[in-house]
PDB file of N, CA and C in Angstrom:
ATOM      1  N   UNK A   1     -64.555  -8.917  23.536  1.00  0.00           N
ATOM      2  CA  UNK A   1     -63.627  -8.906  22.408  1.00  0.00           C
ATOM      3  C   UNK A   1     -62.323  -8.223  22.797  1.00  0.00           C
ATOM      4  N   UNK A   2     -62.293  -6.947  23.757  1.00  0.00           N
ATOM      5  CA  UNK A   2     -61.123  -6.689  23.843  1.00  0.00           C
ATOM      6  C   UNK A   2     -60.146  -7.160  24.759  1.00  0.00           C
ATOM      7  N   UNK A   3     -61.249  -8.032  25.548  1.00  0.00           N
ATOM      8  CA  UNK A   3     -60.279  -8.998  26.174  1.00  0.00           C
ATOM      9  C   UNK A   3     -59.403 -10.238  25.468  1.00  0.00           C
ATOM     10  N   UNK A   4     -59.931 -10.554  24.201  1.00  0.00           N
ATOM     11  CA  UNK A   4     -59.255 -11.598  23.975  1.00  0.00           C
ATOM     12  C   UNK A   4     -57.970 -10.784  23.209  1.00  0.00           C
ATOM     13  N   UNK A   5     -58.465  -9.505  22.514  1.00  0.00           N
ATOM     14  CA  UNK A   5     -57.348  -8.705  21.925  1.00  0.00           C
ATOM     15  C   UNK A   5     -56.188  -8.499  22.945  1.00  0.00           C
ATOM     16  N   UNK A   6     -55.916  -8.556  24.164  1.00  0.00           N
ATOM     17  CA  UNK A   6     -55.480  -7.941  25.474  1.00  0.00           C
ATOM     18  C   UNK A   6     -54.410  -9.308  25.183  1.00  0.00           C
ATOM     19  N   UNK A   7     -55.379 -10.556  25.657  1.00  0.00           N
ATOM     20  CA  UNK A   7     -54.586 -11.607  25.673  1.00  0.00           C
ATOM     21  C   UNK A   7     -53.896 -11.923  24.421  1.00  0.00           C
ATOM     22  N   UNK A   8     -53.769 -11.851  23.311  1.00  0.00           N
ATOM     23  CA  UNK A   8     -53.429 -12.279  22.145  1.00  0.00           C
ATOM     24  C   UNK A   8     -52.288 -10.843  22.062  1.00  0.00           C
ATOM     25  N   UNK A   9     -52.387 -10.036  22.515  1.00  0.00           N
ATOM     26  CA  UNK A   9     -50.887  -9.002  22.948  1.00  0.00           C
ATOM     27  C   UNK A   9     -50.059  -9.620  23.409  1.00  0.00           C
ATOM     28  N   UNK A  10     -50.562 -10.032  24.762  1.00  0.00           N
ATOM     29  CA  UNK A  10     -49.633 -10.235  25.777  1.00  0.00           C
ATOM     30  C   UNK A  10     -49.116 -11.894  25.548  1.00  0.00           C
ATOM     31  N   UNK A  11     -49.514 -12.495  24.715  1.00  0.00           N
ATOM     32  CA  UNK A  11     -48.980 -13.564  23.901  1.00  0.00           C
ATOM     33  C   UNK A  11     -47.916 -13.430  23.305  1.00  0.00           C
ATOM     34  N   UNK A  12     -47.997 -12.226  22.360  1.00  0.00           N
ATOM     35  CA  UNK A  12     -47.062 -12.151  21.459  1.00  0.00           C
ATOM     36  C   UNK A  12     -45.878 -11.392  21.787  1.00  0.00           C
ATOM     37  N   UNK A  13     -46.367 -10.242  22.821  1.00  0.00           N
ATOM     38  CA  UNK A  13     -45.265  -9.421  23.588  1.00  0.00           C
ATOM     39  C   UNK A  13     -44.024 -10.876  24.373  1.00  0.00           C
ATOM     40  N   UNK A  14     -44.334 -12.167  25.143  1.00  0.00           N
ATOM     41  CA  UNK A  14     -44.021 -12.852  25.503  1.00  0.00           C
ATOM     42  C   UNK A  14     -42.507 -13.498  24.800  1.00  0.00           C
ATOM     43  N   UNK A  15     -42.859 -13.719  23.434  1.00  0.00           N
ATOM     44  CA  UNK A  15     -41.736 -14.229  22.710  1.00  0.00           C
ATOM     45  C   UNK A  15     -40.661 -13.214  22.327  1.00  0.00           C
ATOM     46  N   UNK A  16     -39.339 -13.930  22.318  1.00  0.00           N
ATOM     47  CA  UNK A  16     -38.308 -13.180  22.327  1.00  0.00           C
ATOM     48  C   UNK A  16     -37.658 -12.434  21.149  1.00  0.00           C
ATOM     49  N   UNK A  17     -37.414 -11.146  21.938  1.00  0.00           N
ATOM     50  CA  UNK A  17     -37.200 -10.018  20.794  1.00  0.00           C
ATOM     51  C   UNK A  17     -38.475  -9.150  20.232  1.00  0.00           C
ATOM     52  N   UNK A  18     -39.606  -9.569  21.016  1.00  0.00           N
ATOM     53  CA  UNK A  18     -40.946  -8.264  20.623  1.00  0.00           C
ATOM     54  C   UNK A  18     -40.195  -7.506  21.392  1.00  0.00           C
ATOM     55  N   UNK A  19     -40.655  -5.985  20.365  1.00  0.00           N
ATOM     56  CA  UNK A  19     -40.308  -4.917  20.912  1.00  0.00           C
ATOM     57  C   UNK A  19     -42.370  -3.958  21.238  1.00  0.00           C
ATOM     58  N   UNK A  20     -42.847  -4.788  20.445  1.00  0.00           N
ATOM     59  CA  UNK A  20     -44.090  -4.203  20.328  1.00  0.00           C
ATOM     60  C   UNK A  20     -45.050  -4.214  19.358  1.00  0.00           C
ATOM     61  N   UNK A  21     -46.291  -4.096  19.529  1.00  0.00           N
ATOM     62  CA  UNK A  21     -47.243  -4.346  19.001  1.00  0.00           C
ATOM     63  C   UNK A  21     -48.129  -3.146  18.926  1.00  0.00           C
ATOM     64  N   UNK A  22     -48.478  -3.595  17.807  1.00  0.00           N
ATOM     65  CA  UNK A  22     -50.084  -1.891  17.464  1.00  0.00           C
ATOM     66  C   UNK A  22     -51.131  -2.721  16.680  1.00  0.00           C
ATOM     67  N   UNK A  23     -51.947  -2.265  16.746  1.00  0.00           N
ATOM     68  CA  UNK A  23     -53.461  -3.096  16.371  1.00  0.00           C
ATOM     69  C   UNK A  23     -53.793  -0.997  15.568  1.00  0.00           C
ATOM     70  N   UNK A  24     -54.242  -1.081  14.420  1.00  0.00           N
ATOM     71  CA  UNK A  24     -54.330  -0.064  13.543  1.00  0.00           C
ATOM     72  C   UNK A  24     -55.824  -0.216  13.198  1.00  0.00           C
ATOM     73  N   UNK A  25     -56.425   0.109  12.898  1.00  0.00           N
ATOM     74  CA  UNK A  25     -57.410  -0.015  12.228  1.00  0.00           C
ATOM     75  C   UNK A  25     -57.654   0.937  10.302  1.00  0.00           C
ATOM     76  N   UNK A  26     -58.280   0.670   9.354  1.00  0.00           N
ATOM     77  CA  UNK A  26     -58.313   0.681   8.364  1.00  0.00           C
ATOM     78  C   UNK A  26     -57.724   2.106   7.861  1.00  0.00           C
ATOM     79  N   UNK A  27     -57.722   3.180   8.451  1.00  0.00           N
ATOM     80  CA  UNK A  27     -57.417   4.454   8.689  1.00  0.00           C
ATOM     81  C   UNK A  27     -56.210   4.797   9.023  1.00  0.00           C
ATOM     82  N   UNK A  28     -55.588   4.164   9.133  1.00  0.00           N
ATOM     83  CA  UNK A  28     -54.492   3.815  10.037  1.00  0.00           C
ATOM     84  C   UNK A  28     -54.077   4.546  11.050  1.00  0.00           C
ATOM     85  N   UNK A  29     -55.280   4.878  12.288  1.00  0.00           N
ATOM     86  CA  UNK A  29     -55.134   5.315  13.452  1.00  0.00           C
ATOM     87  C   UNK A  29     -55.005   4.304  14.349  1.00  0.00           C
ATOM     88  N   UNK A  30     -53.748   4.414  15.641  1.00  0.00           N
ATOM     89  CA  UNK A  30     -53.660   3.275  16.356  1.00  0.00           C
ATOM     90  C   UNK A  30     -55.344   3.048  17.440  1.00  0.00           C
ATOM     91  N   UNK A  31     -55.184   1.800  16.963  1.00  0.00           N
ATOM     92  CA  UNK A  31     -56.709   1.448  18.188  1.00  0.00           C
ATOM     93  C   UNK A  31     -56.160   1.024  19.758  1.00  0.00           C
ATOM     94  N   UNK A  32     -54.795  -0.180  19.773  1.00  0.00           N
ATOM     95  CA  UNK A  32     -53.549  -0.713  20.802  1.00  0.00           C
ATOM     96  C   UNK A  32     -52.545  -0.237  20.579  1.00  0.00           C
ATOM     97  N   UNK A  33     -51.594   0.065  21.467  1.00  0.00           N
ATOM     98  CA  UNK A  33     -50.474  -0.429  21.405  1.00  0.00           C
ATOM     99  C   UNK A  33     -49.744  -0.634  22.728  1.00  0.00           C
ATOM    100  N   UNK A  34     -47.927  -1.119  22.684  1.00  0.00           N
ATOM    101  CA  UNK A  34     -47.794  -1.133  23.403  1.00  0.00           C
ATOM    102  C   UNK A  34     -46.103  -0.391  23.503  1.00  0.00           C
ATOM    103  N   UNK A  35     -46.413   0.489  22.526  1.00  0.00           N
ATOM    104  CA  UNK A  35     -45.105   1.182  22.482  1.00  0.00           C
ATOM    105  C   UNK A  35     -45.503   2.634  22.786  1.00  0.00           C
ATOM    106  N   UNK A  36     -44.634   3.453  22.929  1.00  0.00           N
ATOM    107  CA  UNK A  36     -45.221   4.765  23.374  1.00  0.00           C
ATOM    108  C   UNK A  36     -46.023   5.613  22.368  1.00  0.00           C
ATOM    109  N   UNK A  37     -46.908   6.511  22.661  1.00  0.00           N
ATOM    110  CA  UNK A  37     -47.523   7.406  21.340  1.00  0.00           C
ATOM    111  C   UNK A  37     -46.776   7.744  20.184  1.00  0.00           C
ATOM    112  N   UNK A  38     -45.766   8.397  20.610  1.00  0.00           N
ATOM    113  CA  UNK A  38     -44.788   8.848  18.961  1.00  0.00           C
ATOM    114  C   UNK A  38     -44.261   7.942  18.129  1.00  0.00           C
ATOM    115  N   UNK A  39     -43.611   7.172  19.128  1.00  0.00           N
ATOM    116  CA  UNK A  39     -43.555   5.573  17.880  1.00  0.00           C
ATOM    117  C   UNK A  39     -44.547   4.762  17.326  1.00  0.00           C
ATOM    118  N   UNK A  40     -45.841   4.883  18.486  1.00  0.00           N
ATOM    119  CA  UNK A  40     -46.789   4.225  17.588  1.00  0.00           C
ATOM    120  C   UNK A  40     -47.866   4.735  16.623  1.00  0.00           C
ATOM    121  N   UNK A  41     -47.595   6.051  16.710  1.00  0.00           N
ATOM    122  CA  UNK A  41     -48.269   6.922  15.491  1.00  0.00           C
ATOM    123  C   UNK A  41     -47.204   6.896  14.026  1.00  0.00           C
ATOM    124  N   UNK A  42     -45.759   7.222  14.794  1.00  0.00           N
ATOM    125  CA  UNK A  42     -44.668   6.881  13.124  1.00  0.00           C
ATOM    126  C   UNK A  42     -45.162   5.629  12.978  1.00  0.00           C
ATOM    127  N   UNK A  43     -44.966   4.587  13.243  1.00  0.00           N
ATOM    128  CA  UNK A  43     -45.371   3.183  12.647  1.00  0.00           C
ATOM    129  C   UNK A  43     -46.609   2.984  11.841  1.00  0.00           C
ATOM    130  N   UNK A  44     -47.555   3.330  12.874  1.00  0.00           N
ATOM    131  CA  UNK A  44     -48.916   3.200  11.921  1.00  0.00           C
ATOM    132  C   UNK A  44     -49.090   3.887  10.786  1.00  0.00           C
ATOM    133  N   UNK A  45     -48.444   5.004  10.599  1.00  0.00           N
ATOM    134  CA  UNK A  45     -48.838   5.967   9.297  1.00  0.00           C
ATOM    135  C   UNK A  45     -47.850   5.515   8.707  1.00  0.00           C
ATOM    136  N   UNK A  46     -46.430   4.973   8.866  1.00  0.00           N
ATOM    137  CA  UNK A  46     -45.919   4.375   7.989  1.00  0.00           C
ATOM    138  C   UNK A  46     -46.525   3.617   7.460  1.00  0.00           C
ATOM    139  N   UNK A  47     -46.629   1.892   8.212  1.00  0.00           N
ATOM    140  CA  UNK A  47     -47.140   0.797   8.195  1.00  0.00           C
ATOM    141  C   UNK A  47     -48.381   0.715   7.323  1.00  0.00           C
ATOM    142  N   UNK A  48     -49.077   1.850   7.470  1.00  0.00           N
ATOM    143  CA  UNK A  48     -50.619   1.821   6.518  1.00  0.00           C
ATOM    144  C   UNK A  48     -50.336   2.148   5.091  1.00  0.00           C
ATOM    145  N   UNK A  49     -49.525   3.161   4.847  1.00  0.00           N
ATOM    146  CA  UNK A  49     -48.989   3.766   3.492  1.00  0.00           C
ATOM    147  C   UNK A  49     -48.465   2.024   2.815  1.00  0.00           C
ATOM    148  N   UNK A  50     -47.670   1.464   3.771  1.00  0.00           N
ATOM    149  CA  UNK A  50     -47.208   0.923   3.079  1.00  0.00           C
ATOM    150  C   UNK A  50     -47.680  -0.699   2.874  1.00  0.00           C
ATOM    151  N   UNK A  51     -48.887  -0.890   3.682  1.00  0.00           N
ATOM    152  CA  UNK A  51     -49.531  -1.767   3.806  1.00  0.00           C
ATOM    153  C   UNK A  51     -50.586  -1.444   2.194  1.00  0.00           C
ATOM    154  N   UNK A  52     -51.086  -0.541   2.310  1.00  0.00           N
ATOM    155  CA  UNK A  52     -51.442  -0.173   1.046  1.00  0.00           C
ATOM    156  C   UNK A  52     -51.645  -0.223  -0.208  1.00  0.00           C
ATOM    157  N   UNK A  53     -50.397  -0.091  -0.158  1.00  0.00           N
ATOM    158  CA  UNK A  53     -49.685   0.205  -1.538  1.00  0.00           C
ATOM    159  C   UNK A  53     -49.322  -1.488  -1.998  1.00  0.00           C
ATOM    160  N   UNK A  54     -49.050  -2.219  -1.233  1.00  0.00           N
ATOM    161  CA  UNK A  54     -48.833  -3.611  -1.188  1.00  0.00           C
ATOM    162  C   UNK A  54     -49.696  -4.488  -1.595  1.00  0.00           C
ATOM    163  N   UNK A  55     -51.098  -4.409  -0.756  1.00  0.00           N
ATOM    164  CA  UNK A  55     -52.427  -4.557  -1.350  1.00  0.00           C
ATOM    165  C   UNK A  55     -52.741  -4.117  -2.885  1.00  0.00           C
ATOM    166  N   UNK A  56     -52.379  -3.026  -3.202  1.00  0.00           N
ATOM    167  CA  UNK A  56     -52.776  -2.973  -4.245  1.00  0.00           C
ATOM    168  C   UNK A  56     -52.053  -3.517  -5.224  1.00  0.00           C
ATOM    169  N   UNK A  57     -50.700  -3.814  -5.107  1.00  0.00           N
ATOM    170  CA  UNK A  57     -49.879  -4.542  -5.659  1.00  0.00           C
ATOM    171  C   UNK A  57     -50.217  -5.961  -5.941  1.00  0.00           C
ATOM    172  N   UNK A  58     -50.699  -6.775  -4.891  1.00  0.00           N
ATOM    173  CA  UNK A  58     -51.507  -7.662  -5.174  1.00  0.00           C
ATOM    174  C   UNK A  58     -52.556  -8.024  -6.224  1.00  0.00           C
ATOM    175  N   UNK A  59     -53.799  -6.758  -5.830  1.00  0.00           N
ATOM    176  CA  UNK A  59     -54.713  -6.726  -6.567  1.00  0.00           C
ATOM    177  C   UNK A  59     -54.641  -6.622  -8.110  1.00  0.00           C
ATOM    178  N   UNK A  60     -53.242  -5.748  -8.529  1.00  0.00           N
ATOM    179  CA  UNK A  60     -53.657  -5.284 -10.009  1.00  0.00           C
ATOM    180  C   UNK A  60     -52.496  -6.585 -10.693  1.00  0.00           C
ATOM    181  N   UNK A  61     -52.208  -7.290  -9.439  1.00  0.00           N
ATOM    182  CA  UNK A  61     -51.394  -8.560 -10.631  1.00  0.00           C
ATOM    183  C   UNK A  61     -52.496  -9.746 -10.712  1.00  0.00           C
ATOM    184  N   UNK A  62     -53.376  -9.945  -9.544  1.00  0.00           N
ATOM    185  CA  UNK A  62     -54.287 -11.105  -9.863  1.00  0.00           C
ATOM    186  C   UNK A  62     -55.728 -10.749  -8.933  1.00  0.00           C
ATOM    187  N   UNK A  63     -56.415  -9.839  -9.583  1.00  0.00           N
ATOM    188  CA  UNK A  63     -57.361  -9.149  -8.890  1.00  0.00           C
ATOM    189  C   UNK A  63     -58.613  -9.945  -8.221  1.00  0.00           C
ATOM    190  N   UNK A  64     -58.232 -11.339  -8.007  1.00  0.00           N
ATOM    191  CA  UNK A  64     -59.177 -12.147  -7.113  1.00  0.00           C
ATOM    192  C   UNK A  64     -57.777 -12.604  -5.991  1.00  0.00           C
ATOM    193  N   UNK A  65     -57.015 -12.088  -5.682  1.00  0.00           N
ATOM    194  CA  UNK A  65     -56.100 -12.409  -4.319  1.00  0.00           C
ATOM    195  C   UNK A  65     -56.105 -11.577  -3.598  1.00  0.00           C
ATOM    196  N   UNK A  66     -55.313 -11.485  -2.294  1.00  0.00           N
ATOM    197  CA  UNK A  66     -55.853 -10.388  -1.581  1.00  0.00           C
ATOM    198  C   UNK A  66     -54.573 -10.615  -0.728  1.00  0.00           C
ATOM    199  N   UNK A  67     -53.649  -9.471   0.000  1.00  0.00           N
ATOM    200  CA  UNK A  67     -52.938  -9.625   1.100  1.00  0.00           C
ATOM    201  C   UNK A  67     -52.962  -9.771   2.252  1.00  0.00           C
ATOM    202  N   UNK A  68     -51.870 -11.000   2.840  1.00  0.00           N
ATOM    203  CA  UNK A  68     -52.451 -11.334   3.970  1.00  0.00           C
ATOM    204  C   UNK A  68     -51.236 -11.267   4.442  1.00  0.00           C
ATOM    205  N   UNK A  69     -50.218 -10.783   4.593  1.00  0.00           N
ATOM    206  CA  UNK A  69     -48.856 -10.945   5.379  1.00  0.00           C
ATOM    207  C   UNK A  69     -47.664  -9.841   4.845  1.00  0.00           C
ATOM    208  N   UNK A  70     -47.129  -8.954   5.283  1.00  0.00           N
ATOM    209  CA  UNK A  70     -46.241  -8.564   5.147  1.00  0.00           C
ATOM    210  C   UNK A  70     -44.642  -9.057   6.120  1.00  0.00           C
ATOM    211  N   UNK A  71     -44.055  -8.994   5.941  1.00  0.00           N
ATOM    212  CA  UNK A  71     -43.058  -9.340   6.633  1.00  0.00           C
ATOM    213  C   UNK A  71     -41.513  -8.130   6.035  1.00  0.00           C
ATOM    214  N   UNK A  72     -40.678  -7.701   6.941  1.00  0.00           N
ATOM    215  CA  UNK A  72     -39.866  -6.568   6.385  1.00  0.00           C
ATOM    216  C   UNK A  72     -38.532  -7.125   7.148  1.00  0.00           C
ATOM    217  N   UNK A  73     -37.917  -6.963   6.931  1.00  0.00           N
ATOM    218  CA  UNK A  73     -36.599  -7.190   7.710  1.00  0.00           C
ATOM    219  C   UNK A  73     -35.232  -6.129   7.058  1.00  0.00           C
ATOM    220  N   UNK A  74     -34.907  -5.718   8.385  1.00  0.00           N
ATOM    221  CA  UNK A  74     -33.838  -4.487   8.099  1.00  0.00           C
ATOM    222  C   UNK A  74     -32.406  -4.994   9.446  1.00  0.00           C
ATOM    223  N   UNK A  75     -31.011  -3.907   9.404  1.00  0.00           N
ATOM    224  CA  UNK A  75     -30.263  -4.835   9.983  1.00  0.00           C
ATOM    225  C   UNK A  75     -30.834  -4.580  11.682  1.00  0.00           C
ATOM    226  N   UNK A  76     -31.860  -3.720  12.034  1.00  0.00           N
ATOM    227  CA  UNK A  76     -31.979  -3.483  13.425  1.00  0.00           C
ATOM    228  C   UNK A  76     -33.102  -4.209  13.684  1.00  0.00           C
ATOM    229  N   UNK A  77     -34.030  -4.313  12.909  1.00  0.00           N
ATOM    230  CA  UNK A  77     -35.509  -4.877  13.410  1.00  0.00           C
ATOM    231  C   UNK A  77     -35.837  -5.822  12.457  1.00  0.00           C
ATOM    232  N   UNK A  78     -37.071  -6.880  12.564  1.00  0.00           N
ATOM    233  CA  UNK A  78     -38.034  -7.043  11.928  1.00  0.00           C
ATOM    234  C   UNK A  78     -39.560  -6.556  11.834  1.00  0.00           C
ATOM    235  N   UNK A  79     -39.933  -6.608  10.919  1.00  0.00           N
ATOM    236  CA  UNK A  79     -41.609  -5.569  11.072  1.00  0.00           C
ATOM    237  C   UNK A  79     -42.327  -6.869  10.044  1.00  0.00           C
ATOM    238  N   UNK A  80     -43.503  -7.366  10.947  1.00  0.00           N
ATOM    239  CA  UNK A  80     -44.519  -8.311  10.357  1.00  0.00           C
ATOM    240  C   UNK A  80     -45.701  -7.321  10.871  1.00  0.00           C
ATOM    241  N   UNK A  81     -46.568  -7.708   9.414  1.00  0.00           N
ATOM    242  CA  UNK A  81     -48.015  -6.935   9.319  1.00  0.00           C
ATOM    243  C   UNK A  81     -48.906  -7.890   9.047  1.00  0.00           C
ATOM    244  N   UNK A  82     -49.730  -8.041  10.091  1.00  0.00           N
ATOM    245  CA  UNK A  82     -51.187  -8.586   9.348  1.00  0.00           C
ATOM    246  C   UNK A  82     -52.562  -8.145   8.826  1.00  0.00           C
ATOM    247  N   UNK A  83     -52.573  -7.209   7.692  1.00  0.00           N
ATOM    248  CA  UNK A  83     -53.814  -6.760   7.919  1.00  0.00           C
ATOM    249  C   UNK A  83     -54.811  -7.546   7.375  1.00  0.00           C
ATOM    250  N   UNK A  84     -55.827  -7.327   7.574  1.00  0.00           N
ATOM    251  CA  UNK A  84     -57.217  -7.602   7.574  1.00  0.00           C
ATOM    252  C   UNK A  84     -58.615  -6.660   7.130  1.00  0.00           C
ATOM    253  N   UNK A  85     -59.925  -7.198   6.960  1.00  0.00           N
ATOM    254  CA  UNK A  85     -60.648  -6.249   6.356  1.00  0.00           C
ATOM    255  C   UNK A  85     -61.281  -4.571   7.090  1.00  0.00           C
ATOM    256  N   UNK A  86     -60.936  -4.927   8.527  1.00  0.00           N
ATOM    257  CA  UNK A  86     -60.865  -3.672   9.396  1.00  0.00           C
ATOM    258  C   UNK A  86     -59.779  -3.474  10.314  1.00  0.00           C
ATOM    259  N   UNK A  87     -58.849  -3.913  10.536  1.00  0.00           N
ATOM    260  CA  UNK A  87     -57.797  -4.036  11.242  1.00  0.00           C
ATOM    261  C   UNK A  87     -56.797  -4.245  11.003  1.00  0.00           C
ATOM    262  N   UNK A  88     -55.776  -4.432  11.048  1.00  0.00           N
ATOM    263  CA  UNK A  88     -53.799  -4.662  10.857  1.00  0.00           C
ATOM    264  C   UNK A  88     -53.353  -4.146  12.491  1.00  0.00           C
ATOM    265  N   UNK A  89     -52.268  -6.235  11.787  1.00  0.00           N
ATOM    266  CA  UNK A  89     -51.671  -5.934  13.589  1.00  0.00           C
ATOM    267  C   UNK A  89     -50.309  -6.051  13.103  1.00  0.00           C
ATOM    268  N   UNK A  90     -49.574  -4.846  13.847  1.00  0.00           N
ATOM    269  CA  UNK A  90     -47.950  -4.849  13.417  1.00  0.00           C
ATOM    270  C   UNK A  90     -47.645  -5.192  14.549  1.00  0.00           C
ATOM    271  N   UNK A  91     -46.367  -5.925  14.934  1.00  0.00           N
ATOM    272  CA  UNK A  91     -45.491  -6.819  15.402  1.00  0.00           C
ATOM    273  C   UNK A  91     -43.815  -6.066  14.969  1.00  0.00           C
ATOM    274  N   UNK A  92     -43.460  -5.471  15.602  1.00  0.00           N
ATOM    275  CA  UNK A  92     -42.252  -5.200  15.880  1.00  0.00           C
ATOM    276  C   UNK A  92     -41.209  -5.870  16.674  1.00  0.00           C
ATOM    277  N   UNK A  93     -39.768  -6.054  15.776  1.00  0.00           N
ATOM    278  CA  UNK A  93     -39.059  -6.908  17.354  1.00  0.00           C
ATOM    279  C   UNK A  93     -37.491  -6.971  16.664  1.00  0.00           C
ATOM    280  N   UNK A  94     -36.945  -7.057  17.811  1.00  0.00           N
ATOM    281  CA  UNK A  94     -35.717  -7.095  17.254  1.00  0.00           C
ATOM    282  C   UNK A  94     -34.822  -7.938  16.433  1.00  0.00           C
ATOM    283  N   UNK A  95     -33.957  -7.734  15.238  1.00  0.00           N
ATOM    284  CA  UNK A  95     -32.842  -9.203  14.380  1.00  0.00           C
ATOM    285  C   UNK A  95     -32.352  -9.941  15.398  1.00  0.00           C
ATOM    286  N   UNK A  96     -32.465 -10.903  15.475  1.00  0.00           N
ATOM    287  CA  UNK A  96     -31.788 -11.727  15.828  1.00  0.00           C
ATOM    288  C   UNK A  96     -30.592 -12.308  15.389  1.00  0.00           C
ATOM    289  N   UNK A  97     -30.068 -11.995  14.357  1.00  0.00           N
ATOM    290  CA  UNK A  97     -29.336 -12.124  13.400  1.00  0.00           C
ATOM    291  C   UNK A  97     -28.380 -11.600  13.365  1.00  0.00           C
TER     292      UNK A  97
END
């Protein structure tokens, strides 16, 4: 399994403008990444707070849906989140724009 996690990084690291990737788990302690420790601990404890809070946003408007995508865009970066029922994978990378 963590081989295919390895490859499915180095997939996404590939396309232009990743700056990086973290694989979080439910806690939001990093399990991957590929950015250095301090950025990938700010991210994840961001990213989880606010992954969160989003989910629940979901839930209390139609409490049989569930979140499956965040996407953020600011003028320096974009930030896409996927979480899942034990995991969230953030995707960092630069505007292109």
């Amino acid at each position: 399994m963590s081989q295919e996690i390895d490859e499915i990084i180095k997939r996404i690291q590939a396309y232009k403008g990743v700056m990086g990737v973290i694989i979080i788990n439910n806690d939001g302690i990093p399990l991957k990444s590929t950015l250095d420790n301090t950025t990938t601990v700010h991210y994840a404890s961001q990213i989880h707070s606010l992954a969160a809070k989003a989910r629940s946003v979901i839930k209390e408007i139609d409490s049989g849906n569930d979140l499956r995508c965040i996407r953020i865009r600011s003028k320096k970066h974009e930030i896409l989140v996927a979480p899942d029922q034990e995991y969230a994978m953030i995707v960092i990378q630069k505007d292109v724009n």
